[in-house]
PDB file of N, CA and C in Angstrom:
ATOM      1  N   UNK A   1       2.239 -21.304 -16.033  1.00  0.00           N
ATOM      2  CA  UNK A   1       1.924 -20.772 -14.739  1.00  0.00           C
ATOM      3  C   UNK A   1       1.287 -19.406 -14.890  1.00  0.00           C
ATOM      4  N   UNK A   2       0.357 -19.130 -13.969  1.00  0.00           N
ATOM      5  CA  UNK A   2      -0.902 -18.036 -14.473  1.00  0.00           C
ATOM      6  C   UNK A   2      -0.466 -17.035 -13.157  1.00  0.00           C
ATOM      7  N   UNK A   3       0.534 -15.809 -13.729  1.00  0.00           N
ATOM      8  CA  UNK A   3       1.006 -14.909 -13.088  1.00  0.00           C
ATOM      9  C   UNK A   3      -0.273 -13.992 -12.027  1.00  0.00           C
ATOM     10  N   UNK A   4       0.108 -13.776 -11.017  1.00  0.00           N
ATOM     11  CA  UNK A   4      -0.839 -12.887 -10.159  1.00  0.00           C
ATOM     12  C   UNK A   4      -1.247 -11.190 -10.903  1.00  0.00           C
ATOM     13  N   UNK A   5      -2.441 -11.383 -10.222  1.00  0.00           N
ATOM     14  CA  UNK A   5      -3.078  -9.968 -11.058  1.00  0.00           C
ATOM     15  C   UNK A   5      -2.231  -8.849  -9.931  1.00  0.00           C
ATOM     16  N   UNK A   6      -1.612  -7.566  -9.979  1.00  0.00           N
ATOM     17  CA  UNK A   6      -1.268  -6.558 -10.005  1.00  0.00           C
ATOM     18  C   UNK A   6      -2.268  -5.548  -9.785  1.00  0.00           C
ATOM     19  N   UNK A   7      -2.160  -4.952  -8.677  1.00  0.00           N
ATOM     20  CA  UNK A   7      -3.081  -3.554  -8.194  1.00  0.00           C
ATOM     21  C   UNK A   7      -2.067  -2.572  -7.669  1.00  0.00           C
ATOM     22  N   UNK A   8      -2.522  -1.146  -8.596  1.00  0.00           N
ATOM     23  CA  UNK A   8      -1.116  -0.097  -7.937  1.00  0.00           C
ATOM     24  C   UNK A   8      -2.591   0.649  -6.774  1.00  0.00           C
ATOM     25  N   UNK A   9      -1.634   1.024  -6.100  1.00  0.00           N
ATOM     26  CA  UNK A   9      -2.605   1.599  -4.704  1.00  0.00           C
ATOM     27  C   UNK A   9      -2.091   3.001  -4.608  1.00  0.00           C
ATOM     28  N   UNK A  10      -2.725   3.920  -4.668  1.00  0.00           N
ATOM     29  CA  UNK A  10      -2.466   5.820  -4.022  1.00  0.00           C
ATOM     30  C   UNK A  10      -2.498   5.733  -2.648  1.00  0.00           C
ATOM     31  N   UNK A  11      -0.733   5.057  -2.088  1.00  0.00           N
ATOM     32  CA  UNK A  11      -0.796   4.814  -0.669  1.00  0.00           C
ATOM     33  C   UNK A  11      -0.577   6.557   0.126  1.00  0.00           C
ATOM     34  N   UNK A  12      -1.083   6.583   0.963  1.00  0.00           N
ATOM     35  CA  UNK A  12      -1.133   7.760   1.958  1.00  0.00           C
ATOM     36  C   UNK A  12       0.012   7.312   3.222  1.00  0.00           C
ATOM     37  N   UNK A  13      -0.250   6.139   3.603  1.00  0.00           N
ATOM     38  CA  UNK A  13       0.201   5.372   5.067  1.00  0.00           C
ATOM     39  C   UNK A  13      -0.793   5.280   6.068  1.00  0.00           C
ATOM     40  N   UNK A  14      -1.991   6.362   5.626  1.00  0.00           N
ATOM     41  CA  UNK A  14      -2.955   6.132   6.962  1.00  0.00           C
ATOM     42  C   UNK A  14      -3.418   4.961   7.122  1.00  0.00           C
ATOM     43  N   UNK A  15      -4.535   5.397   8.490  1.00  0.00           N
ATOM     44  CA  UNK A  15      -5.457   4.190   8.743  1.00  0.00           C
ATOM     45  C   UNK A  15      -5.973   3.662   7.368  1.00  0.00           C
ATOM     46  N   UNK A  16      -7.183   4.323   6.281  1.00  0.00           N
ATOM     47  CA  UNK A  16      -7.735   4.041   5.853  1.00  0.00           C
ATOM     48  C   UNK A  16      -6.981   3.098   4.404  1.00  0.00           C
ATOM     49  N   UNK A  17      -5.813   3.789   3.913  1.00  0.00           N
ATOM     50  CA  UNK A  17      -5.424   2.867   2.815  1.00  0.00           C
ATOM     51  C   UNK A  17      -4.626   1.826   3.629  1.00  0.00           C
ATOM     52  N   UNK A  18      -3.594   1.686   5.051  1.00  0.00           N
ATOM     53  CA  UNK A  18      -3.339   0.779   5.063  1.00  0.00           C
ATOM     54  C   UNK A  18      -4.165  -0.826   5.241  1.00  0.00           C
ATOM     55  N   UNK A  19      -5.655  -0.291   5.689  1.00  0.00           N
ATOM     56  CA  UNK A  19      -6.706  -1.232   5.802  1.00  0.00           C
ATOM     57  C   UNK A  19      -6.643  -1.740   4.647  1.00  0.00           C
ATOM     58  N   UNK A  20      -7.530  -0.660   3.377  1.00  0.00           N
ATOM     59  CA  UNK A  20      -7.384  -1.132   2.111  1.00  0.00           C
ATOM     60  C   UNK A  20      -6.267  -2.538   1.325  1.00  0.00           C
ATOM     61  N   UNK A  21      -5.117  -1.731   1.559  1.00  0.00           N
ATOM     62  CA  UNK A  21      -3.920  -2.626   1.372  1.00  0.00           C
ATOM     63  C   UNK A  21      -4.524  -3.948   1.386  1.00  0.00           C
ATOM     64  N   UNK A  22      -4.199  -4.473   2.910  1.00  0.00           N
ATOM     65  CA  UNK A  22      -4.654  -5.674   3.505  1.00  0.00           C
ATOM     66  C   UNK A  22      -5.537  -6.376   2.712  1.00  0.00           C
ATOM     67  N   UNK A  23      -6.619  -5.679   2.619  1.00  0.00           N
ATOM     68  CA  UNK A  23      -7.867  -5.966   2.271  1.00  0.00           C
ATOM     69  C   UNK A  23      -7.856  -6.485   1.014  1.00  0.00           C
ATOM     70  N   UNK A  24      -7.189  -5.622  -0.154  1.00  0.00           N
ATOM     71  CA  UNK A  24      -6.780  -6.071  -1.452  1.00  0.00           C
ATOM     72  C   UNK A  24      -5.789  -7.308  -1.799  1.00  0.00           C
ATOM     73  N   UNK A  25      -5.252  -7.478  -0.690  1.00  0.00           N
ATOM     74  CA  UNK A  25      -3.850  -8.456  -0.666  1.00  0.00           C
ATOM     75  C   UNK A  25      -4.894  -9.625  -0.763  1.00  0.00           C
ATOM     76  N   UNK A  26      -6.027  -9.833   0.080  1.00  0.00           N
ATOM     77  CA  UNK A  26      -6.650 -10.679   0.633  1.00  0.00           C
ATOM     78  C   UNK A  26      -7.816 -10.943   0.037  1.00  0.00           C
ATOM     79  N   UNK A  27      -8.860 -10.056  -0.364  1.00  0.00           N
ATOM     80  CA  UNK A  27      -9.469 -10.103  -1.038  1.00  0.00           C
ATOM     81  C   UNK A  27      -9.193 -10.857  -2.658  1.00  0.00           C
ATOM     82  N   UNK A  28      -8.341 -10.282  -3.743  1.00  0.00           N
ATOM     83  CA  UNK A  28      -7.326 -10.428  -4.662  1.00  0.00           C
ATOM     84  C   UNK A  28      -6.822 -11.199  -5.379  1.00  0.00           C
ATOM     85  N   UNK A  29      -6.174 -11.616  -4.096  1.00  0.00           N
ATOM     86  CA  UNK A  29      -5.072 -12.285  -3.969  1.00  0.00           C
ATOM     87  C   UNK A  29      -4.066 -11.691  -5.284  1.00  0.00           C
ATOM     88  N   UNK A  30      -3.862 -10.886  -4.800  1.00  0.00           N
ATOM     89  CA  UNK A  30      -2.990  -9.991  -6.029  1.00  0.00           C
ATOM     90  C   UNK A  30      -1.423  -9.179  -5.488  1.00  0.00           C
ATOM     91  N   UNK A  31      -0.714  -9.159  -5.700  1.00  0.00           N
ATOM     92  CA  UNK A  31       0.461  -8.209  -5.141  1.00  0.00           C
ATOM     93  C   UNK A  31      -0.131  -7.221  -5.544  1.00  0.00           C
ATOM     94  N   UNK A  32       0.161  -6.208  -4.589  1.00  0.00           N
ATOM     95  CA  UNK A  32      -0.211  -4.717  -4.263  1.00  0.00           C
ATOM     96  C   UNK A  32       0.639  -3.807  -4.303  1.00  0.00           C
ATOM     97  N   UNK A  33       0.818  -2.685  -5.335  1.00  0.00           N
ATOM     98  CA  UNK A  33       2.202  -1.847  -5.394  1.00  0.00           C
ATOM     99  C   UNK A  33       1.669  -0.743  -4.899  1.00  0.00           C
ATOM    100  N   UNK A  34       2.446  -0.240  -4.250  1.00  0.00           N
ATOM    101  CA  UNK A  34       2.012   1.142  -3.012  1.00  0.00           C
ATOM    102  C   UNK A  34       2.993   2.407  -3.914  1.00  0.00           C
ATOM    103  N   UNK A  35       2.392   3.025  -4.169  1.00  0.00           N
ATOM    104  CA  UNK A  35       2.983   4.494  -4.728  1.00  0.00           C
ATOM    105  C   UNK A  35       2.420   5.406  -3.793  1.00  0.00           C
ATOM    106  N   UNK A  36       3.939   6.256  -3.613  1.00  0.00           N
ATOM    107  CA  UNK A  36       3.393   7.578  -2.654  1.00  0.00           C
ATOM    108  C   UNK A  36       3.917   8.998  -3.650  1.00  0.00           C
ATOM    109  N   UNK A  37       3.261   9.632  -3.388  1.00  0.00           N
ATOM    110  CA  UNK A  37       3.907  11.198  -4.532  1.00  0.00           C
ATOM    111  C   UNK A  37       3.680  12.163  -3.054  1.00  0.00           C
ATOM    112  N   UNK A  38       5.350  13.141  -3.632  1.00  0.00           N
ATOM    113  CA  UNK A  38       5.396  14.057  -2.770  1.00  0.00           C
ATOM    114  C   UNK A  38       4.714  15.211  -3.675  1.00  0.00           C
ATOM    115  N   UNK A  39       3.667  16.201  -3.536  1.00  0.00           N
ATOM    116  CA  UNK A  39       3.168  16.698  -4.445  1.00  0.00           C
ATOM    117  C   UNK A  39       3.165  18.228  -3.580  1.00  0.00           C
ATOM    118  N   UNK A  40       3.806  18.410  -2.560  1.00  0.00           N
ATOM    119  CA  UNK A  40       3.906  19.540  -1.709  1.00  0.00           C
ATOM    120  C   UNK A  40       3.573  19.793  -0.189  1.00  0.00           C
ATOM    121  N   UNK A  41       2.996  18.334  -0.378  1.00  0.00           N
ATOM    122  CA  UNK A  41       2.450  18.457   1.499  1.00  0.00           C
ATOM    123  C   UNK A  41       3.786  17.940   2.198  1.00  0.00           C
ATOM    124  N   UNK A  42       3.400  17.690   3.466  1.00  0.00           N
ATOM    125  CA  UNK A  42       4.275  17.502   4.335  1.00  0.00           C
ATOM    126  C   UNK A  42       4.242  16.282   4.213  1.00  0.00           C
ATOM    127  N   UNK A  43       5.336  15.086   4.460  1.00  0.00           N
ATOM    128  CA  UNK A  43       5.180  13.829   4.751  1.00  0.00           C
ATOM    129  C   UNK A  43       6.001  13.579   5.090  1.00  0.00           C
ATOM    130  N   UNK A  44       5.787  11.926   5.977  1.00  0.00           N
ATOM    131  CA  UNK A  44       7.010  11.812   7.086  1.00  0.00           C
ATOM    132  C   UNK A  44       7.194  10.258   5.958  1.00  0.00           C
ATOM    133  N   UNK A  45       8.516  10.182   5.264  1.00  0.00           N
ATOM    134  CA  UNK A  45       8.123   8.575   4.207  1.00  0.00           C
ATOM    135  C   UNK A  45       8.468   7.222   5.121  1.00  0.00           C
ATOM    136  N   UNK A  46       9.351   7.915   6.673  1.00  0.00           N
ATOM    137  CA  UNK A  46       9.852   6.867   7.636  1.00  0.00           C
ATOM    138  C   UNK A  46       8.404   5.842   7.857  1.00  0.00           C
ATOM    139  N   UNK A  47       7.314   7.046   8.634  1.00  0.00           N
ATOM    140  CA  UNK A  47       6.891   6.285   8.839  1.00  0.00           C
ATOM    141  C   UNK A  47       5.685   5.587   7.414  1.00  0.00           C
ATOM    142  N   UNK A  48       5.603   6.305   6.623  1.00  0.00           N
ATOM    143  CA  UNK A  48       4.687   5.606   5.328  1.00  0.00           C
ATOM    144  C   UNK A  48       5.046   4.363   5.346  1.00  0.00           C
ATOM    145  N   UNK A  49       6.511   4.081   5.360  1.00  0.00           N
ATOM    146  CA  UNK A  49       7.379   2.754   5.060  1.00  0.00           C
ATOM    147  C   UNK A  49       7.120   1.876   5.755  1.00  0.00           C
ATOM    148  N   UNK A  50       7.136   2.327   7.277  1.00  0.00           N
ATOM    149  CA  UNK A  50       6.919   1.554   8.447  1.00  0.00           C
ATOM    150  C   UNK A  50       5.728   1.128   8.462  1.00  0.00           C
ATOM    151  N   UNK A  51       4.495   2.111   8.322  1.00  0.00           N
ATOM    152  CA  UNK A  51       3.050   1.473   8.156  1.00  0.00           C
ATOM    153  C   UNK A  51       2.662   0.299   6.955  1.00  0.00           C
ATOM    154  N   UNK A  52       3.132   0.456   6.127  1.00  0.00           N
ATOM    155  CA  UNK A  52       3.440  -0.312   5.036  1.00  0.00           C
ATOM    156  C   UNK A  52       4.022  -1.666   5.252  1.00  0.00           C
ATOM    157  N   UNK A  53       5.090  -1.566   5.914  1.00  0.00           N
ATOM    158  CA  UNK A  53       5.632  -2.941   6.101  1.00  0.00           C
ATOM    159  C   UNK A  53       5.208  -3.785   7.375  1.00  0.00           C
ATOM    160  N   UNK A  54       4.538  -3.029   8.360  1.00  0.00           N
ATOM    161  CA  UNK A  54       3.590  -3.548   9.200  1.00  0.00           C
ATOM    162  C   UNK A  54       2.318  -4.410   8.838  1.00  0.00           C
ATOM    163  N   UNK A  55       1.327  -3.766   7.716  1.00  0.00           N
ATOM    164  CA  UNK A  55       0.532  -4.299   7.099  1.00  0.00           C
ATOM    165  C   UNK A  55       0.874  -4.929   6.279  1.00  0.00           C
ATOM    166  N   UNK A  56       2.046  -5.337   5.447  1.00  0.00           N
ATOM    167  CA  UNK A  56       2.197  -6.274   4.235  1.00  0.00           C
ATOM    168  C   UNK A  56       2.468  -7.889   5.101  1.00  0.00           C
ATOM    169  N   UNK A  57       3.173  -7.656   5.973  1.00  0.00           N
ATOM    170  CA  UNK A  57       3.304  -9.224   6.342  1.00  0.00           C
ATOM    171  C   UNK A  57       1.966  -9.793   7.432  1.00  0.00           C
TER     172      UNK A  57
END
């Protein structure tokens, strides 16, 4: 059995990567791993999560 190809994504939560996401899921057909880094800005991860799990299903 010929395992799915793997894409890590520099998720933000916005509009533009959660499009991406989608797009890669679909395009792909690959599972999509979403990494977020707190690197000093502000971020809210409630909703990263929430945008995230909106667009995955």
């Amino acid at each position: 059995m010929k395992s799915k190809k793997k894409i890590v994504l520099a998720y933000s939560g916005g509009l533009d990567t959660s499009i991406i996401l989608k797009w890669l899921q679909e395009n792909y057909d690959a599972d999509v791993i979403c990494y977020t880094a707190d690197v000093g800005q502000e971020i809210d991860r409630k909703k990263i999560i929430t945008n995230a799990k909106k667009i995955w299903c």
